[in-house]
C-alpha atoms as a PDB file:
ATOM      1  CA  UNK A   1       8.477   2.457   1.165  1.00  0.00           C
ATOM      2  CA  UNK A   2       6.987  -0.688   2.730  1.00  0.00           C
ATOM      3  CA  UNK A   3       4.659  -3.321   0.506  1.00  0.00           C
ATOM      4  CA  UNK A   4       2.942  -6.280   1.981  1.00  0.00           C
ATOM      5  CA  UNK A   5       0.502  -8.798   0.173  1.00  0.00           C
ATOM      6  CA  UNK A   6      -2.646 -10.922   1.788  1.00  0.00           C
ATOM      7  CA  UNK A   7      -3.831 -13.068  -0.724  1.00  0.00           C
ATOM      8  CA  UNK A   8      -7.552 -13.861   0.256  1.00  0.00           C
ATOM      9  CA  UNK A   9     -10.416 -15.975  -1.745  1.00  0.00           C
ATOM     10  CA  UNK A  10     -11.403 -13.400  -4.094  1.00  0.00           C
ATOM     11  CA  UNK A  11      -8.907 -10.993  -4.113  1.00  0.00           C
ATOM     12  CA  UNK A  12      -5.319  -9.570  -3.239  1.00  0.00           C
ATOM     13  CA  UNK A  13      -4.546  -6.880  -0.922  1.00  0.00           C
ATOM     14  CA  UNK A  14      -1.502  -5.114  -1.153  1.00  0.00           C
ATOM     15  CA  UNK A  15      -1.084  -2.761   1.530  1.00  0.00           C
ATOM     16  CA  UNK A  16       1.622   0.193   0.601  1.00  0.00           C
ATOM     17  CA  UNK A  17       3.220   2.592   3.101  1.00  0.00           C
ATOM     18  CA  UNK A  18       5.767   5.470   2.743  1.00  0.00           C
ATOM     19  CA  UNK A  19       6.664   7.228  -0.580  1.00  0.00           C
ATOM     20  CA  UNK A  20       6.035   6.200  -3.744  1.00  0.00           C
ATOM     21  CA  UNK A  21       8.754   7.712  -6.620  1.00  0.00           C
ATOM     22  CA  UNK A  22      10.449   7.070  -9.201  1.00  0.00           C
ATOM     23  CA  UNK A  23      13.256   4.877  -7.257  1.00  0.00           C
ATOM     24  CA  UNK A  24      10.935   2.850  -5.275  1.00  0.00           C
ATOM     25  CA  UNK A  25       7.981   2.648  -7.810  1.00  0.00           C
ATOM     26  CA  UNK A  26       9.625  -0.173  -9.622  1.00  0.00           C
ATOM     27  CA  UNK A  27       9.261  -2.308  -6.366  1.00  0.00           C
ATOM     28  CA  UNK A  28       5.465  -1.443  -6.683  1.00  0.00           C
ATOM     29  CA  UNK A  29       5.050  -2.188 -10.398  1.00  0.00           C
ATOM     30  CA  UNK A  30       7.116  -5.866  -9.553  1.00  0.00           C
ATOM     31  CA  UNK A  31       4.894  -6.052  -6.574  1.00  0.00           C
ATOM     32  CA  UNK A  32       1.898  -5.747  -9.024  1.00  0.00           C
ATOM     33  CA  UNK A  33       3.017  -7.759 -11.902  1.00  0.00           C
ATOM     34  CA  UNK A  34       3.732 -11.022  -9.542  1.00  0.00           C
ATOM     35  CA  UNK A  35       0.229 -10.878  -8.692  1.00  0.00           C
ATOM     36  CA  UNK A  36      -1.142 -10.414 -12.242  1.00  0.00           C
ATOM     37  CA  UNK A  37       1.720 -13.189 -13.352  1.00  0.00           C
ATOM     38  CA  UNK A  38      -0.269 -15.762 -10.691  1.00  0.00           C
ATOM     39  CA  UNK A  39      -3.258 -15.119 -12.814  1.00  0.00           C
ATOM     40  CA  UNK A  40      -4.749 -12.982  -9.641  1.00  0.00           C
ATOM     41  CA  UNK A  41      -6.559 -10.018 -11.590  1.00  0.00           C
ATOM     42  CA  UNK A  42      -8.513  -8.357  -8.794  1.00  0.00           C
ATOM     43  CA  UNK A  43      -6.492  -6.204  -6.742  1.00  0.00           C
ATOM     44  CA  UNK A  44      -6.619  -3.988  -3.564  1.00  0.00           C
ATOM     45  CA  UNK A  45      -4.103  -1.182  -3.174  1.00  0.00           C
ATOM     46  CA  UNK A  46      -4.544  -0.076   0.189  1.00  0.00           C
ATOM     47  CA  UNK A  47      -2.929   3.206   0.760  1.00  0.00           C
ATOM     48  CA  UNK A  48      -4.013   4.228   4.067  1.00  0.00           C
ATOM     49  CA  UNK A  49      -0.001   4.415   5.114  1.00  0.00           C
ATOM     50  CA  UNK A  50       0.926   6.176   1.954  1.00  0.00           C
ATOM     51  CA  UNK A  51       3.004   9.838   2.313  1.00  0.00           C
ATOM     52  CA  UNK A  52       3.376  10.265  -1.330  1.00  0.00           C
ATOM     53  CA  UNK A  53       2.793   9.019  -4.819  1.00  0.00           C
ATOM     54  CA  UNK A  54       5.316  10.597  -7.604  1.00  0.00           C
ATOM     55  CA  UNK A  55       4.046  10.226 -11.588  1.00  0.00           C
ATOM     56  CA  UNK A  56       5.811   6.830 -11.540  1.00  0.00           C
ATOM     57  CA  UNK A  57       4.150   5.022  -9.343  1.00  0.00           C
ATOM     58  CA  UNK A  58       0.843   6.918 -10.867  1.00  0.00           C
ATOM     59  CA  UNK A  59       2.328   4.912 -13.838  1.00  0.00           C
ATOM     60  CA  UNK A  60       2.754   1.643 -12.299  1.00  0.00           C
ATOM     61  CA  UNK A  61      -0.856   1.938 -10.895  1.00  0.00           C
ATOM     62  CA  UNK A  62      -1.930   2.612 -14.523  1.00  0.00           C
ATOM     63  CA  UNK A  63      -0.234  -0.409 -16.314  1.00  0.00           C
ATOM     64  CA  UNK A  64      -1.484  -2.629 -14.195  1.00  0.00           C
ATOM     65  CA  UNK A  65      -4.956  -1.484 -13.648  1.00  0.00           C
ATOM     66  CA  UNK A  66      -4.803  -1.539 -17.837  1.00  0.00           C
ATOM     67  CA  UNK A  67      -3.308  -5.422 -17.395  1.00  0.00           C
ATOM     68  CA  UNK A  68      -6.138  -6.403 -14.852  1.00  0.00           C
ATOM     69  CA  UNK A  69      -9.119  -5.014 -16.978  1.00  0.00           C
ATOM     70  CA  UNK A  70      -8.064  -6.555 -20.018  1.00  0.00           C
ATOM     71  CA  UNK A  71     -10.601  -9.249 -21.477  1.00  0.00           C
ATOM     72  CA  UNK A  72     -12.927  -8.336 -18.024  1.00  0.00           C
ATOM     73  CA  UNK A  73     -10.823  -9.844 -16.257  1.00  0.00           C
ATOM     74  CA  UNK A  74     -10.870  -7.891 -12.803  1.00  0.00           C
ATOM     75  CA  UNK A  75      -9.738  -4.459 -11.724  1.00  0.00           C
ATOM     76  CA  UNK A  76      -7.704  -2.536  -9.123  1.00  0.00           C
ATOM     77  CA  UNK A  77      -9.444  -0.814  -6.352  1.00  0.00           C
ATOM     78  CA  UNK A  78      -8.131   1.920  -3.897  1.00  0.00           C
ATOM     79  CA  UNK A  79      -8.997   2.077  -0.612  1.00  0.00           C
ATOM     80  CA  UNK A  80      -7.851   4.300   2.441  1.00  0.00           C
ATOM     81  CA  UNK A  81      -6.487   7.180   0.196  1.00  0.00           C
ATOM     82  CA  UNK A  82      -5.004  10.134   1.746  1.00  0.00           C
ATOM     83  CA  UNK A  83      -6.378  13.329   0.886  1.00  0.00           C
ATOM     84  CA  UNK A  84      -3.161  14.800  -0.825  1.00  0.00           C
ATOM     85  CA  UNK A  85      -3.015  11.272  -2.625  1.00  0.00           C
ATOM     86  CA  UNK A  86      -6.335  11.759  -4.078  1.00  0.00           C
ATOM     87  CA  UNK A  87      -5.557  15.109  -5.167  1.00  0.00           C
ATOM     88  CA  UNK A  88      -2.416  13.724  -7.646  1.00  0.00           C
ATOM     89  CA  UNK A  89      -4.813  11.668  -8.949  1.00  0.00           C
ATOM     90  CA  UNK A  90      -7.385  14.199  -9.603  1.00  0.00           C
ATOM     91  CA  UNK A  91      -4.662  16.578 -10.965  1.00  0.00           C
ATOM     92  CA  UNK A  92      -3.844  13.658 -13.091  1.00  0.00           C
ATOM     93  CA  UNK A  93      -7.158  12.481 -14.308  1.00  0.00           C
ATOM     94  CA  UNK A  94      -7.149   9.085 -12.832  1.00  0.00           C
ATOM     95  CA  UNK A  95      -9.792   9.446  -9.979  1.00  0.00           C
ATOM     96  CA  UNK A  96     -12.769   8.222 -13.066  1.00  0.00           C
ATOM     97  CA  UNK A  97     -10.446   4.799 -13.489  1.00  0.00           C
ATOM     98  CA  UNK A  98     -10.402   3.537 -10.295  1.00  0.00           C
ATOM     99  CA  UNK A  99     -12.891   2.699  -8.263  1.00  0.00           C
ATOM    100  CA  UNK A 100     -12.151   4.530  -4.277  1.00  0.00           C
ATOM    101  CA  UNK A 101     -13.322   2.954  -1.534  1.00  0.00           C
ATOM    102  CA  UNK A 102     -12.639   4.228   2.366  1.00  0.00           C
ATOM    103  CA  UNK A 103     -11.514   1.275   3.759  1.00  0.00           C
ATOM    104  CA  UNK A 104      -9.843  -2.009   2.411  1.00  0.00           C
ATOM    105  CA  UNK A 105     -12.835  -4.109   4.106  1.00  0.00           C
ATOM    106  CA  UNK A 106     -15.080  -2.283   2.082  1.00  0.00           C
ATOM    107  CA  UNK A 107     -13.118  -2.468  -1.399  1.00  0.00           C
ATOM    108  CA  UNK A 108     -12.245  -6.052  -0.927  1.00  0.00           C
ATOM    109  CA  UNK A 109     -15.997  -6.560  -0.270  1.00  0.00           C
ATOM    110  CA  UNK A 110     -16.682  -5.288  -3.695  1.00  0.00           C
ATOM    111  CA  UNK A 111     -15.242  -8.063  -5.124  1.00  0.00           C
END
Protein backbone atom coordinates (compact mmCIF):
# COMPACT_ATOMS: atom_id res chain seq x y z
CA UNK A 1 0.00 0.00 0.00
CA UNK A 2 1.20 3.47 -1.03
CA UNK A 3 -0.27 6.90 0.81
CA UNK A 4 0.64 10.35 -0.28
CA UNK A 5 -0.77 13.76 1.11
CA UNK A 6 -1.25 17.34 -0.89
CA UNK A 7 -2.27 19.72 1.49
CA UNK A 8 -4.12 22.51 -0.56
CA UNK A 9 -6.13 25.83 0.72
CA UNK A 10 -9.24 24.21 1.65
CA UNK A 11 -8.61 20.81 1.92
CA UNK A 12 -6.27 17.62 2.11
CA UNK A 13 -5.92 15.03 -0.41
CA UNK A 14 -4.67 11.84 0.43
CA UNK A 15 -4.24 9.74 -2.44
CA UNK A 16 -4.16 5.75 -1.46
CA UNK A 17 -2.97 2.93 -3.74
CA UNK A 18 -2.69 -0.89 -3.30
CA UNK A 19 -4.49 -2.93 -0.55
CA UNK A 20 -5.96 -1.81 2.29
CA UNK A 21 -6.10 -4.67 5.41
CA UNK A 22 -5.79 -5.18 8.50
CA UNK A 23 -1.74 -4.92 8.51
CA UNK A 24 -1.49 -1.89 6.47
CA UNK A 25 -4.75 -0.10 7.63
CA UNK A 26 -3.04 1.23 10.67
CA UNK A 27 -0.70 3.28 8.29
CA UNK A 28 -4.04 4.72 6.87
CA UNK A 29 -5.76 5.47 10.19
CA UNK A 30 -2.05 7.34 11.31
CA UNK A 31 -2.15 8.84 7.90
CA UNK A 32 -5.66 10.23 8.82
CA UNK A 33 -5.23 11.17 12.36
CA UNK A 34 -1.98 13.51 11.51
CA UNK A 35 -4.20 15.40 9.39
CA UNK A 36 -7.13 15.71 11.85
CA UNK A 37 -4.21 16.33 14.72
CA UNK A 38 -3.13 19.65 12.37
CA UNK A 39 -6.64 20.77 12.91
CA UNK A 40 -7.25 19.94 8.94
CA UNK A 41 -10.95 18.48 9.09
CA UNK A 42 -11.85 18.30 5.41
CA UNK A 43 -10.45 15.44 3.75
CA UNK A 44 -10.11 13.77 0.27
CA UNK A 45 -9.46 10.04 0.07
CA UNK A 46 -8.71 9.47 -3.37
CA UNK A 47 -8.87 5.87 -4.21
CA UNK A 48 -8.58 5.73 -7.82
CA UNK A 49 -5.24 3.32 -7.27
CA UNK A 50 -6.94 1.26 -4.65
CA UNK A 51 -7.05 -2.92 -5.24
CA UNK A 52 -8.73 -3.58 -2.03
CA UNK A 53 -10.22 -2.31 1.17
CA UNK A 54 -10.49 -5.11 4.12
CA UNK A 55 -13.14 -4.19 7.24
CA UNK A 56 -10.17 -2.40 8.86
CA UNK A 57 -9.44 0.09 6.82
CA UNK A 58 -13.51 0.37 6.35
CA UNK A 59 -12.87 1.10 10.11
CA UNK A 60 -10.22 3.58 9.87
CA UNK A 61 -12.32 5.43 7.18
CA UNK A 62 -15.17 5.40 9.75
CA UNK A 63 -13.31 6.87 12.85
CA UNK A 64 -12.12 9.46 11.16
CA UNK A 65 -14.95 10.51 9.03
CA UNK A 66 -16.82 10.36 12.78
CA UNK A 67 -13.62 12.71 14.09
CA UNK A 68 -13.98 15.19 11.06
CA UNK A 69 -17.85 15.69 11.39
CA UNK A 70 -17.78 16.28 14.91
CA UNK A 71 -19.01 19.90 16.00
CA UNK A 72 -19.50 20.56 11.82
CA UNK A 73 -16.38 20.65 11.51
CA UNK A 74 -15.72 19.16 7.90
CA UNK A 75 -16.06 15.72 6.38
CA UNK A 76 -14.27 13.05 4.31
CA UNK A 77 -15.05 12.70 0.72
CA UNK A 78 -14.26 9.76 -1.73
CA UNK A 79 -13.40 10.21 -4.99
CA UNK A 80 -12.19 7.81 -7.88
CA UNK A 81 -13.68 4.61 -6.23
CA UNK A 82 -13.30 1.38 -7.88
CA UNK A 83 -16.28 -0.49 -8.58
CA UNK A 84 -15.48 -3.57 -6.28
CA UNK A 85 -14.50 -0.80 -3.62
CA UNK A 86 -17.86 0.65 -3.75
CA UNK A 87 -19.45 -2.57 -3.48
CA UNK A 88 -17.67 -3.28 0.30
CA UNK A 89 -19.04 -0.26 1.13
CA UNK A 90 -22.46 -0.90 -0.02
CA UNK A 91 -22.30 -4.44 1.52
CA UNK A 92 -21.29 -2.56 4.55
CA UNK A 93 -23.71 0.27 4.70
CA UNK A 94 -21.33 3.09 4.40
CA UNK A 95 -22.07 4.37 0.78
CA UNK A 96 -25.12 6.99 2.71
CA UNK A 97 -21.95 8.47 4.96
CA UNK A 98 -19.77 9.57 2.54
CA UNK A 99 -20.20 11.72 0.06
CA UNK A 100 -18.65 9.90 -3.69
CA UNK A 101 -17.42 11.93 -6.09
CA UNK A 102 -15.68 10.59 -9.62
CA UNK A 103 -12.74 12.42 -9.55
CA UNK A 104 -10.56 14.13 -6.78
CA UNK A 105 -10.90 17.60 -8.79
CA UNK A 106 -14.40 17.33 -8.40
CA UNK A 107 -14.55 16.27 -4.55
CA UNK A 108 -11.93 18.73 -3.58
CA UNK A 109 -14.10 21.30 -5.44
CA UNK A 110 -16.86 20.56 -3.07
CA UNK A 111 -15.14 21.99 -0.46
Amino acid sequence: MEISHTQYKHCDVVKVSGRVDSSTAPLLSEALTKITEAGRYRIVVDMSGLEFISSAGLRALISTQKTCKRYNRGEIALSSVPSNVAATLDLAGFTPLFKIFADATSAVGNF
